[in-house]
Each structure stands twice: as C-alpha cells, then as structure tokens.
C-alpha atoms as a PDB file:
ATOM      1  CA  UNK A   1     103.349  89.509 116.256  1.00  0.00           C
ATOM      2  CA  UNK A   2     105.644  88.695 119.520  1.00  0.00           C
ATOM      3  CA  UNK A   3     103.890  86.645 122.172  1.00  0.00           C
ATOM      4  CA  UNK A   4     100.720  87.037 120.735  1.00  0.00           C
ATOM      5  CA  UNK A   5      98.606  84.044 119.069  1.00  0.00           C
ATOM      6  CA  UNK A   6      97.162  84.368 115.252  1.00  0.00           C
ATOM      7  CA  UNK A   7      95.648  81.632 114.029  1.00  0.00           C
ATOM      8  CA  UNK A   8      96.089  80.915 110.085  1.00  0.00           C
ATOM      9  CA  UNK A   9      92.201  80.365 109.622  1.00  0.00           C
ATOM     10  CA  UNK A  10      90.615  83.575 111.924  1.00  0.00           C
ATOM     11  CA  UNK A  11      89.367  86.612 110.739  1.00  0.00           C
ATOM     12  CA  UNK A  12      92.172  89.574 111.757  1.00  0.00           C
ATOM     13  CA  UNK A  13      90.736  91.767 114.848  1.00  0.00           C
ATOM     14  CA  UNK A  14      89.274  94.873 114.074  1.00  0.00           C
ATOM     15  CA  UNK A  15      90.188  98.403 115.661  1.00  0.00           C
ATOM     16  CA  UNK A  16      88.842 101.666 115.345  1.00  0.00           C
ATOM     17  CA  UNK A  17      91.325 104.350 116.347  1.00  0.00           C
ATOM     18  CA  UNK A  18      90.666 107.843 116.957  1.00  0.00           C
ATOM     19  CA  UNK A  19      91.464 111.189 118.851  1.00  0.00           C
ATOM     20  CA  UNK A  20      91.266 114.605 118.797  1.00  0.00           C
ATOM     21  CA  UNK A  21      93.664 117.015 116.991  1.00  0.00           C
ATOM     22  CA  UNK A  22      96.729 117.103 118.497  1.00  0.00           C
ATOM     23  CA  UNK A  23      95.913 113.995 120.609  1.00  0.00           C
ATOM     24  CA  UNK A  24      98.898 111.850 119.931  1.00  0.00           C
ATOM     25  CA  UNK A  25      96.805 109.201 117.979  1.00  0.00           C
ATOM     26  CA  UNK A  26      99.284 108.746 114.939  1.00  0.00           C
ATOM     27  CA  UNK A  27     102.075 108.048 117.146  1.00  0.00           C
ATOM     28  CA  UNK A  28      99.517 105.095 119.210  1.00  0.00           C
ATOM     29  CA  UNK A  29      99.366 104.145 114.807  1.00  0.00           C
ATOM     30  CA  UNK A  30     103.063 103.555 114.881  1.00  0.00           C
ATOM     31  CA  UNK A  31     102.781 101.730 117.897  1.00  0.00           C
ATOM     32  CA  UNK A  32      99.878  99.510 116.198  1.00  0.00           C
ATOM     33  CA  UNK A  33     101.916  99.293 113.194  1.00  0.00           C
ATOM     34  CA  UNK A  34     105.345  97.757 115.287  1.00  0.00           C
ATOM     35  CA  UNK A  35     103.361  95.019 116.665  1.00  0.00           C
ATOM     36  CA  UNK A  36     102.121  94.020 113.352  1.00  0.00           C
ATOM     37  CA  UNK A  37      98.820  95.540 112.810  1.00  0.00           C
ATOM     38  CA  UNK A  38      98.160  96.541 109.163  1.00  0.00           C
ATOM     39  CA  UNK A  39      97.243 100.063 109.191  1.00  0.00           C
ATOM     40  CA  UNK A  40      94.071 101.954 107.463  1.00  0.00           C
ATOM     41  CA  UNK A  41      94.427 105.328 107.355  1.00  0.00           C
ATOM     42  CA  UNK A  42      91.976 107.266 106.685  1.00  0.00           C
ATOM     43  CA  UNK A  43      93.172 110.901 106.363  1.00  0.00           C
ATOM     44  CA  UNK A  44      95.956 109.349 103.988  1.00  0.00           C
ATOM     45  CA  UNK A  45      93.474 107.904 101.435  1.00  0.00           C
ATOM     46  CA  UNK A  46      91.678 111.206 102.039  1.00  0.00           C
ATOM     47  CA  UNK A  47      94.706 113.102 100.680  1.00  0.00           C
ATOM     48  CA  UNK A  48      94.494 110.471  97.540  1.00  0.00           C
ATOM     49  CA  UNK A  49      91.072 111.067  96.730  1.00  0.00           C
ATOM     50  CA  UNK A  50      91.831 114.777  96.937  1.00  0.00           C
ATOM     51  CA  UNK A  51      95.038 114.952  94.826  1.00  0.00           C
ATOM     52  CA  UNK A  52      95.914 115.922  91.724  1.00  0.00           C
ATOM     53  CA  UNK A  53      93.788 113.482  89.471  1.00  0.00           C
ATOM     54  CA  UNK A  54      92.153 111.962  92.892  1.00  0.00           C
ATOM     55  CA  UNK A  55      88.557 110.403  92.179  1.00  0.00           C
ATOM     56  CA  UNK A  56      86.797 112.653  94.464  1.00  0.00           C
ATOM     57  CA  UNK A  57      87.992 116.002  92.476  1.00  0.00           C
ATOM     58  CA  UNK A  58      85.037 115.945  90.106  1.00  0.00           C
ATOM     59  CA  UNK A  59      82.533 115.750  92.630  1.00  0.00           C
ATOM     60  CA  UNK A  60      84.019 118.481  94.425  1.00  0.00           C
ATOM     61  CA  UNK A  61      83.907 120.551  91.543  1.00  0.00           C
ATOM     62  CA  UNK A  62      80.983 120.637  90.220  1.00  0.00           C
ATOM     63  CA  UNK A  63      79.283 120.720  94.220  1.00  0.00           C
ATOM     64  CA  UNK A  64      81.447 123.348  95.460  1.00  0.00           C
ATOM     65  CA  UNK A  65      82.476 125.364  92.143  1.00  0.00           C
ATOM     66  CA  UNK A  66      86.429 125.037  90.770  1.00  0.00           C
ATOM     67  CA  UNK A  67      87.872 127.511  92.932  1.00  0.00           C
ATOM     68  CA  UNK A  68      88.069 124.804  95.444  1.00  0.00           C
ATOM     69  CA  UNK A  69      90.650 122.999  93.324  1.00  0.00           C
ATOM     70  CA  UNK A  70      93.795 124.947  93.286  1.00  0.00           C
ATOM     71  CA  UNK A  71      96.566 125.608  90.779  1.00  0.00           C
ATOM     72  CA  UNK A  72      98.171 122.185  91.302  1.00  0.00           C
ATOM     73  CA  UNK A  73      94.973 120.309  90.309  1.00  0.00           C
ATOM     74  CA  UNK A  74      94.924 119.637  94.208  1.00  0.00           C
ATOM     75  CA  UNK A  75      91.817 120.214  96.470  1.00  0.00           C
ATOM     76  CA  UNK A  76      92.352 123.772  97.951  1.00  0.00           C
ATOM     77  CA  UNK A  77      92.868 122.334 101.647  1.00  0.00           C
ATOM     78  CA  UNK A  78      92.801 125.656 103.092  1.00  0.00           C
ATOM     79  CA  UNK A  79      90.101 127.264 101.073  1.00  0.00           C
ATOM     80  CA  UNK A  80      87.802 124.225 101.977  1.00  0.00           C
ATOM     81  CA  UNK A  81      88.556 124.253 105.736  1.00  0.00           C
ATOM     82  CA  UNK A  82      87.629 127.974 105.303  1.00  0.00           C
ATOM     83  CA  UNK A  83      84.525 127.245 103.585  1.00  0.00           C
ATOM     84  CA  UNK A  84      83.566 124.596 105.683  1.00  0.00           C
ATOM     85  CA  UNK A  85      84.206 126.407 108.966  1.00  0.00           C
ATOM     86  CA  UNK A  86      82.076 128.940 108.296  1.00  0.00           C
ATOM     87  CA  UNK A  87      79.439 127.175 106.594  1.00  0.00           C
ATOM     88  CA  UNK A  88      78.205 123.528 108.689  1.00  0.00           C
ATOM     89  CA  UNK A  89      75.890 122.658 105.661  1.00  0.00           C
ATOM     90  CA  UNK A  90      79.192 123.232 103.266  1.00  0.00           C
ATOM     91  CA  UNK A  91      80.949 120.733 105.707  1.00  0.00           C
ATOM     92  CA  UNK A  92      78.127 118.100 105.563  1.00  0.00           C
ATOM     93  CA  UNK A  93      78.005 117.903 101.816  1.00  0.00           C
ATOM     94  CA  UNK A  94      81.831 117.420 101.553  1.00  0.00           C
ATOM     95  CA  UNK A  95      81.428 114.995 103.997  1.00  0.00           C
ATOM     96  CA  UNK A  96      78.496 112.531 102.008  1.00  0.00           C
ATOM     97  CA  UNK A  97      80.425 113.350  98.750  1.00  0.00           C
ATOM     98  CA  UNK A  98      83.613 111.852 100.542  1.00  0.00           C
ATOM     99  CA  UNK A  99      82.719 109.277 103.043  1.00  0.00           C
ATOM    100  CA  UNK A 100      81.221 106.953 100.988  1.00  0.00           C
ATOM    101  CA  UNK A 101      84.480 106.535  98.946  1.00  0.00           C
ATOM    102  CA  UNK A 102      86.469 106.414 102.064  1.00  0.00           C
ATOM    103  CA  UNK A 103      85.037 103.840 103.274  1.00  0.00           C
ATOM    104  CA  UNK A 104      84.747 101.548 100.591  1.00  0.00           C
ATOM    105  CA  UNK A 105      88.517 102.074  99.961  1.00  0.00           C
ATOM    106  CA  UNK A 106      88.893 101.526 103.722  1.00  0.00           C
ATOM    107  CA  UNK A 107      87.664  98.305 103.309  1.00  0.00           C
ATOM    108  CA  UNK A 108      89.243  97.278  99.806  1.00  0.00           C
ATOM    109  CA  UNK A 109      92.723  97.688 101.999  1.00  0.00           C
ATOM    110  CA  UNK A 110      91.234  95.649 104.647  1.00  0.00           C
ATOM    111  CA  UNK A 111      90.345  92.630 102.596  1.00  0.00           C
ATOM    112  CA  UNK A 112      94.184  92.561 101.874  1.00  0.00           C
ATOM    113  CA  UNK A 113      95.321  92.481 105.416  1.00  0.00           C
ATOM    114  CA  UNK A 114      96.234  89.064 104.908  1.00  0.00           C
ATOM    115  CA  UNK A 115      97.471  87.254 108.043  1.00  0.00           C
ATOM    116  CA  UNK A 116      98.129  90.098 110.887  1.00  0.00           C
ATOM    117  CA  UNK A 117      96.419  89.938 113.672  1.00  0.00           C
ATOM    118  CA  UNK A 118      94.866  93.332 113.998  1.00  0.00           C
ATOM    119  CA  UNK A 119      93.756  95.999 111.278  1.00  0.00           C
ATOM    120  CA  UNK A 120      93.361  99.262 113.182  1.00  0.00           C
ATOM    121  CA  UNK A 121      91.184 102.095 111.287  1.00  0.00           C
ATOM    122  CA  UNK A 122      93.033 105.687 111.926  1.00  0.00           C
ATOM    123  CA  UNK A 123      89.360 107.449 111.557  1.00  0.00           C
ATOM    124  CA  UNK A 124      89.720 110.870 112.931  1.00  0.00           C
ATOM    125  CA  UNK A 125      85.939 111.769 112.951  1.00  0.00           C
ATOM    126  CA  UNK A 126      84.969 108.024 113.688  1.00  0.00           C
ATOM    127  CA  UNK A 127      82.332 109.580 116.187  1.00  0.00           C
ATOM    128  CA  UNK A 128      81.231 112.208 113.503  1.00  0.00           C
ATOM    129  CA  UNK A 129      80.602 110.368 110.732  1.00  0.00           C
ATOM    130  CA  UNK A 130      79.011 107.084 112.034  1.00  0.00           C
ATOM    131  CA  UNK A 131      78.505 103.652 111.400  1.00  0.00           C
ATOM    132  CA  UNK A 132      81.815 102.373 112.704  1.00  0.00           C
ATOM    133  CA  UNK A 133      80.785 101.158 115.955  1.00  0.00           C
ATOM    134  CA  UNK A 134      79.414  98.229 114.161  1.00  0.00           C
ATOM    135  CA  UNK A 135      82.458  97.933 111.478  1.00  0.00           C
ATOM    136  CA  UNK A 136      85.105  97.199 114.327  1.00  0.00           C
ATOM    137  CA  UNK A 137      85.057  94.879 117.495  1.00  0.00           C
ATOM    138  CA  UNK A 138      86.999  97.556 119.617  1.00  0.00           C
ATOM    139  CA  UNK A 139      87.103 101.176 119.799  1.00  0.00           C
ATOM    140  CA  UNK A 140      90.281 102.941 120.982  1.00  0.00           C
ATOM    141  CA  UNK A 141      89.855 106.567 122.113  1.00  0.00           C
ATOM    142  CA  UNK A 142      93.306 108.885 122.307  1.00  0.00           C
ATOM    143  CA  UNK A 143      93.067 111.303 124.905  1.00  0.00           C
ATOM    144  CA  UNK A 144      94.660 114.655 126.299  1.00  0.00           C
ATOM    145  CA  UNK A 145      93.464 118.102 127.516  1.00  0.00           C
ATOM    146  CA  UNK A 146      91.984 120.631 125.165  1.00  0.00           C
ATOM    147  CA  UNK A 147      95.357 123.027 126.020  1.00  0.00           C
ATOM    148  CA  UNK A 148      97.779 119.451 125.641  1.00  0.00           C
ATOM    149  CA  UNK A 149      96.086 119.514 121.886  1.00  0.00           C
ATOM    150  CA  UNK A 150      96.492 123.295 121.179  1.00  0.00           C
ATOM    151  CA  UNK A 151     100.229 123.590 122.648  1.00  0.00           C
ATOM    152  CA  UNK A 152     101.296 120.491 120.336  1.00  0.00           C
ATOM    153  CA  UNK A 153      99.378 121.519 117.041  1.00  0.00           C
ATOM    154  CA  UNK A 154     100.313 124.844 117.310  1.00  0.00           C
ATOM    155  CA  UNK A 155     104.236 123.474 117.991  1.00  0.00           C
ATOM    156  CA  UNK A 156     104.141 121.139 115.063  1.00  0.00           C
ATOM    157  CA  UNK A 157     102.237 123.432 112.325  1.00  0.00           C
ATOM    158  CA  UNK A 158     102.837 126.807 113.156  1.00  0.00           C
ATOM    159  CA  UNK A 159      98.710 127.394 112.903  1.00  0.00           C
ATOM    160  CA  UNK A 160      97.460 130.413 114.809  1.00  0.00           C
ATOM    161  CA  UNK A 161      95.437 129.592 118.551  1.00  0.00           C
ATOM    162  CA  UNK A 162      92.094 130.333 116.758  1.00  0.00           C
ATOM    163  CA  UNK A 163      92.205 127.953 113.180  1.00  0.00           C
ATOM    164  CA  UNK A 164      93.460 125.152 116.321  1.00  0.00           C
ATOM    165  CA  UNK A 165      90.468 126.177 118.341  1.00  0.00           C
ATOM    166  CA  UNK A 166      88.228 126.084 115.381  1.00  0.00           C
ATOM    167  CA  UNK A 167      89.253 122.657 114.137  1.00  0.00           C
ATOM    168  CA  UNK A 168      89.219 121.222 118.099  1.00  0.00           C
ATOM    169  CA  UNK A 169      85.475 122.861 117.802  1.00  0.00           C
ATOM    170  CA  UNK A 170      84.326 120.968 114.948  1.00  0.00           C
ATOM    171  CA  UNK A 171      85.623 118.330 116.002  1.00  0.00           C
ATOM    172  CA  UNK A 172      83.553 115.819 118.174  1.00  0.00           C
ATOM    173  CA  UNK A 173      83.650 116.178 122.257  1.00  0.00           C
ATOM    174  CA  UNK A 174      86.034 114.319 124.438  1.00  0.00           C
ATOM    175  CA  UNK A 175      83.015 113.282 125.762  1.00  0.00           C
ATOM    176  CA  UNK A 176      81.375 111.990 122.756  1.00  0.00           C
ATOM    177  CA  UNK A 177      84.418 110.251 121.978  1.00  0.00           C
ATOM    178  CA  UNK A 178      84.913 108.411 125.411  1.00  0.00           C
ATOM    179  CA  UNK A 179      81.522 107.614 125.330  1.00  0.00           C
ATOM    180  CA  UNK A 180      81.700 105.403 122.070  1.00  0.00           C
ATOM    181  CA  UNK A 181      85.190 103.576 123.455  1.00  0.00           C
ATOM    182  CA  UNK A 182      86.113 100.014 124.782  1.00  0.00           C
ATOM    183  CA  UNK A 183      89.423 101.665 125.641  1.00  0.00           C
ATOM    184  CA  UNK A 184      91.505 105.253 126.355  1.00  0.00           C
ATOM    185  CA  UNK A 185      94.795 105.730 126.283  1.00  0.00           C
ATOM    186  CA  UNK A 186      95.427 109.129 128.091  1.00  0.00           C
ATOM    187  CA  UNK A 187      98.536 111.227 126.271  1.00  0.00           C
ATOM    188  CA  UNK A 188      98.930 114.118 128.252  1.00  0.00           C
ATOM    189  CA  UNK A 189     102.167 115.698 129.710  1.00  0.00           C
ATOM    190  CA  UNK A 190     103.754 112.551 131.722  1.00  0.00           C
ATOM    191  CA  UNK A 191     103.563 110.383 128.867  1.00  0.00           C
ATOM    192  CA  UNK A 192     105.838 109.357 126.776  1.00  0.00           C
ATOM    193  CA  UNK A 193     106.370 107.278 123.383  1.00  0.00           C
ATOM    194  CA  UNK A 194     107.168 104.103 125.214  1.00  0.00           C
ATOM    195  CA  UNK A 195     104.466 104.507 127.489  1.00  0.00           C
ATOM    196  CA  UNK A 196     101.663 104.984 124.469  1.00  0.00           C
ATOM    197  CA  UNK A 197     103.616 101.642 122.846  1.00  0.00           C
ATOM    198  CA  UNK A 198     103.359  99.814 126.384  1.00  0.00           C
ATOM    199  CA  UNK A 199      99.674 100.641 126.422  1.00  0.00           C
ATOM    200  CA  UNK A 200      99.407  99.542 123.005  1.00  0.00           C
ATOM    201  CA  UNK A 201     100.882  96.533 123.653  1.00  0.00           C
ATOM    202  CA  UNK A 202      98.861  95.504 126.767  1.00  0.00           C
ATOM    203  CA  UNK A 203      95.352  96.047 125.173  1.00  0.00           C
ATOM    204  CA  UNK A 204      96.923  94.138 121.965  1.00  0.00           C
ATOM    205  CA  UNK A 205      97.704  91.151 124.299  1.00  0.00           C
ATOM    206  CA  UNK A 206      94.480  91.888 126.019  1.00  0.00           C
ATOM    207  CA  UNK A 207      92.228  91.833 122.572  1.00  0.00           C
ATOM    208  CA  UNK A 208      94.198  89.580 120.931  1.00  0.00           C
ATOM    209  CA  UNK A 209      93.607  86.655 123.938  1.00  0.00           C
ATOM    210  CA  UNK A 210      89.879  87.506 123.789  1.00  0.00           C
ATOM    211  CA  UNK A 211      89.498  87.024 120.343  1.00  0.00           C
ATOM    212  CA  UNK A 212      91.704  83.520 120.221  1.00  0.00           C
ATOM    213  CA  UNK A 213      91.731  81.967 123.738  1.00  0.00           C
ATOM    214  CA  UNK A 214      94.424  79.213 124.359  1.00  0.00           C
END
C-alpha cells in the first residue's frame, strides 16, 4: 500500500463502510480496494446465499413459502422487497434467517486477508442490524442528500420515485448513521471520483499511522 506502513506481524485494520442508497459508497469500495484494502462485501455474499443453490434458499422457503424462490431457483428479489416493504415483521425474520450467515462468511473472508493493511466491511444496514460497532476499529459513514440519492438511483436503475423512497425509508437515518461514525465522507453534487479516492486516501494514511506509529 503506497506510503503507508504494514507491519508483517499486526493484525490488518478494520473498517466498517456504509451509506445510504444511492450514496456513492461502492465507488469509496473501489477507492478502498486501489490502496490495497481487501474488500468484504456484504450485499455480494448476500446475492450468493440467495442464488440458485445458495445456502440460505431452504430457510427462506420453508419461512416465507416457495413463491419467494422464483423460476431460476433464485430468491424472488422483487417479490421479497415487496413482501418485506409492506410487512416490517416479514423484513425482521429475513433478516435473523440471513444475518447470522452473513456474518460468519464475513468473517471466514476476513481471516484470509492475509497481509493488507485494511479490510473494509461494505455493510449497507451496518446501523440496522447491529453489533458491528464492536467488530471494526473505525466506522466510515457515506453521505449525500436524500434528493442526491433519489436522482442517482433512479438514473442508474430506472426504479420509479416511490420503490427509491421506500427503500431510502427503510433504510436507517442519516442521522443514525452519522451518529455511529469515526468518519464522513460527504458525496454530494461537487464531488467527484478523485475527490472520494483523495478522502479515502487521507483517512487511510490517517488510520493506518494510528494503528502502527513510526
């Protein structure tokens, strides 16, 4: 990782990432990911679990019926948001049938992180589902304007204003989310790529000095 020190016998530091919808957070990832950070992400071992043949399918199943699983052996994605939109007791059981398994995969890829300096957590609902303030030494909040998030997820999947609004509703508060972090990286209209990987960078430097002081 340039300029930055990583001792052979110390731990790697570890980052919890998250944002809102729309936020900009998987592009601060990439930014993690070019300095050297290994990368946990957990909407992608999400998808895994949720696949065709994923672990979590059974589960699903038999707690929310087999009409959740669609035609291509595939959790439903739709149907569920559907279901759990509508229903917040729906939403909680997916949840404790599918955070448990995230997180222990979370932290079979961490134990492989090897030498790099950093392993940063991509946790979406890190506020909402708990327990990670204690399971990272930094939290790193990506922020923008409730409109900055609707403009860019509408833009990038065509979703109507209302599923966005609905999704930015169940979602935890910008609030709650600043509240619970050591750092924010603002992402609204005057920033751009470089500037997210400059801001990156600095706290990097920043963390990285704390945790191994020359």
């Amino acid at each position: 990782m340039d300029g930055l020190v990583q001792p052979d016998d110390v731990k790697p530091v570890r980052v919890g990432l998250t944002g809102g919808i729309g936020s900009g957070k998987s592009l601060v990832a990439r930014c993690w990911v070019d300095l050297g950070a290994v990368l946990v992400d957990t909407d992608a071992i999400a998808r895994s679990l949720t696949a065709p043949g994923g672990a979590a399918l059974p589960a699903i199943s038999a707690e929310f019926g087999a009409t959740m699983i669609g035609a291509d052996g595939a959790l439903d994605r739709a149907a569920m948001r559907e279901r759990v939109f509508a229903d917040p007791a729906a939403k909680q059981r997916l949840e404790a049938l599918l955070h448990p398994m995230i997180r222990a995969e979370c932290e079979a890829q961490a134990a492989d992180a090897g030498s790099a300096p950093f392993i940063v957590f991509d946790v979406p609902l890190l506020v909402e589902s708990g327990g990670w303030r204690e399971r990272v030494e930094y939290v790193l909040v990506v922020d923008c304007d409730v409109e900055t998030q609707i403009e860019r997820v509408i833009h990038r999947s065509g979703w109507p204003r209302e599923t966005v609004e609905a999704v930015i509703k169940s979602q935890a508060t910008r609030e709650a989310r600043r509240a619970q972090a050591d750092a924010v990286i603002y992402n609204d209209g005057g920033m751009t790529p470089e500037g997210l990987c400059e801001e990156v960078r600095r706290l990097a430097t920043l963390w990285n000095n704390r945790a191994h002081p020359r």
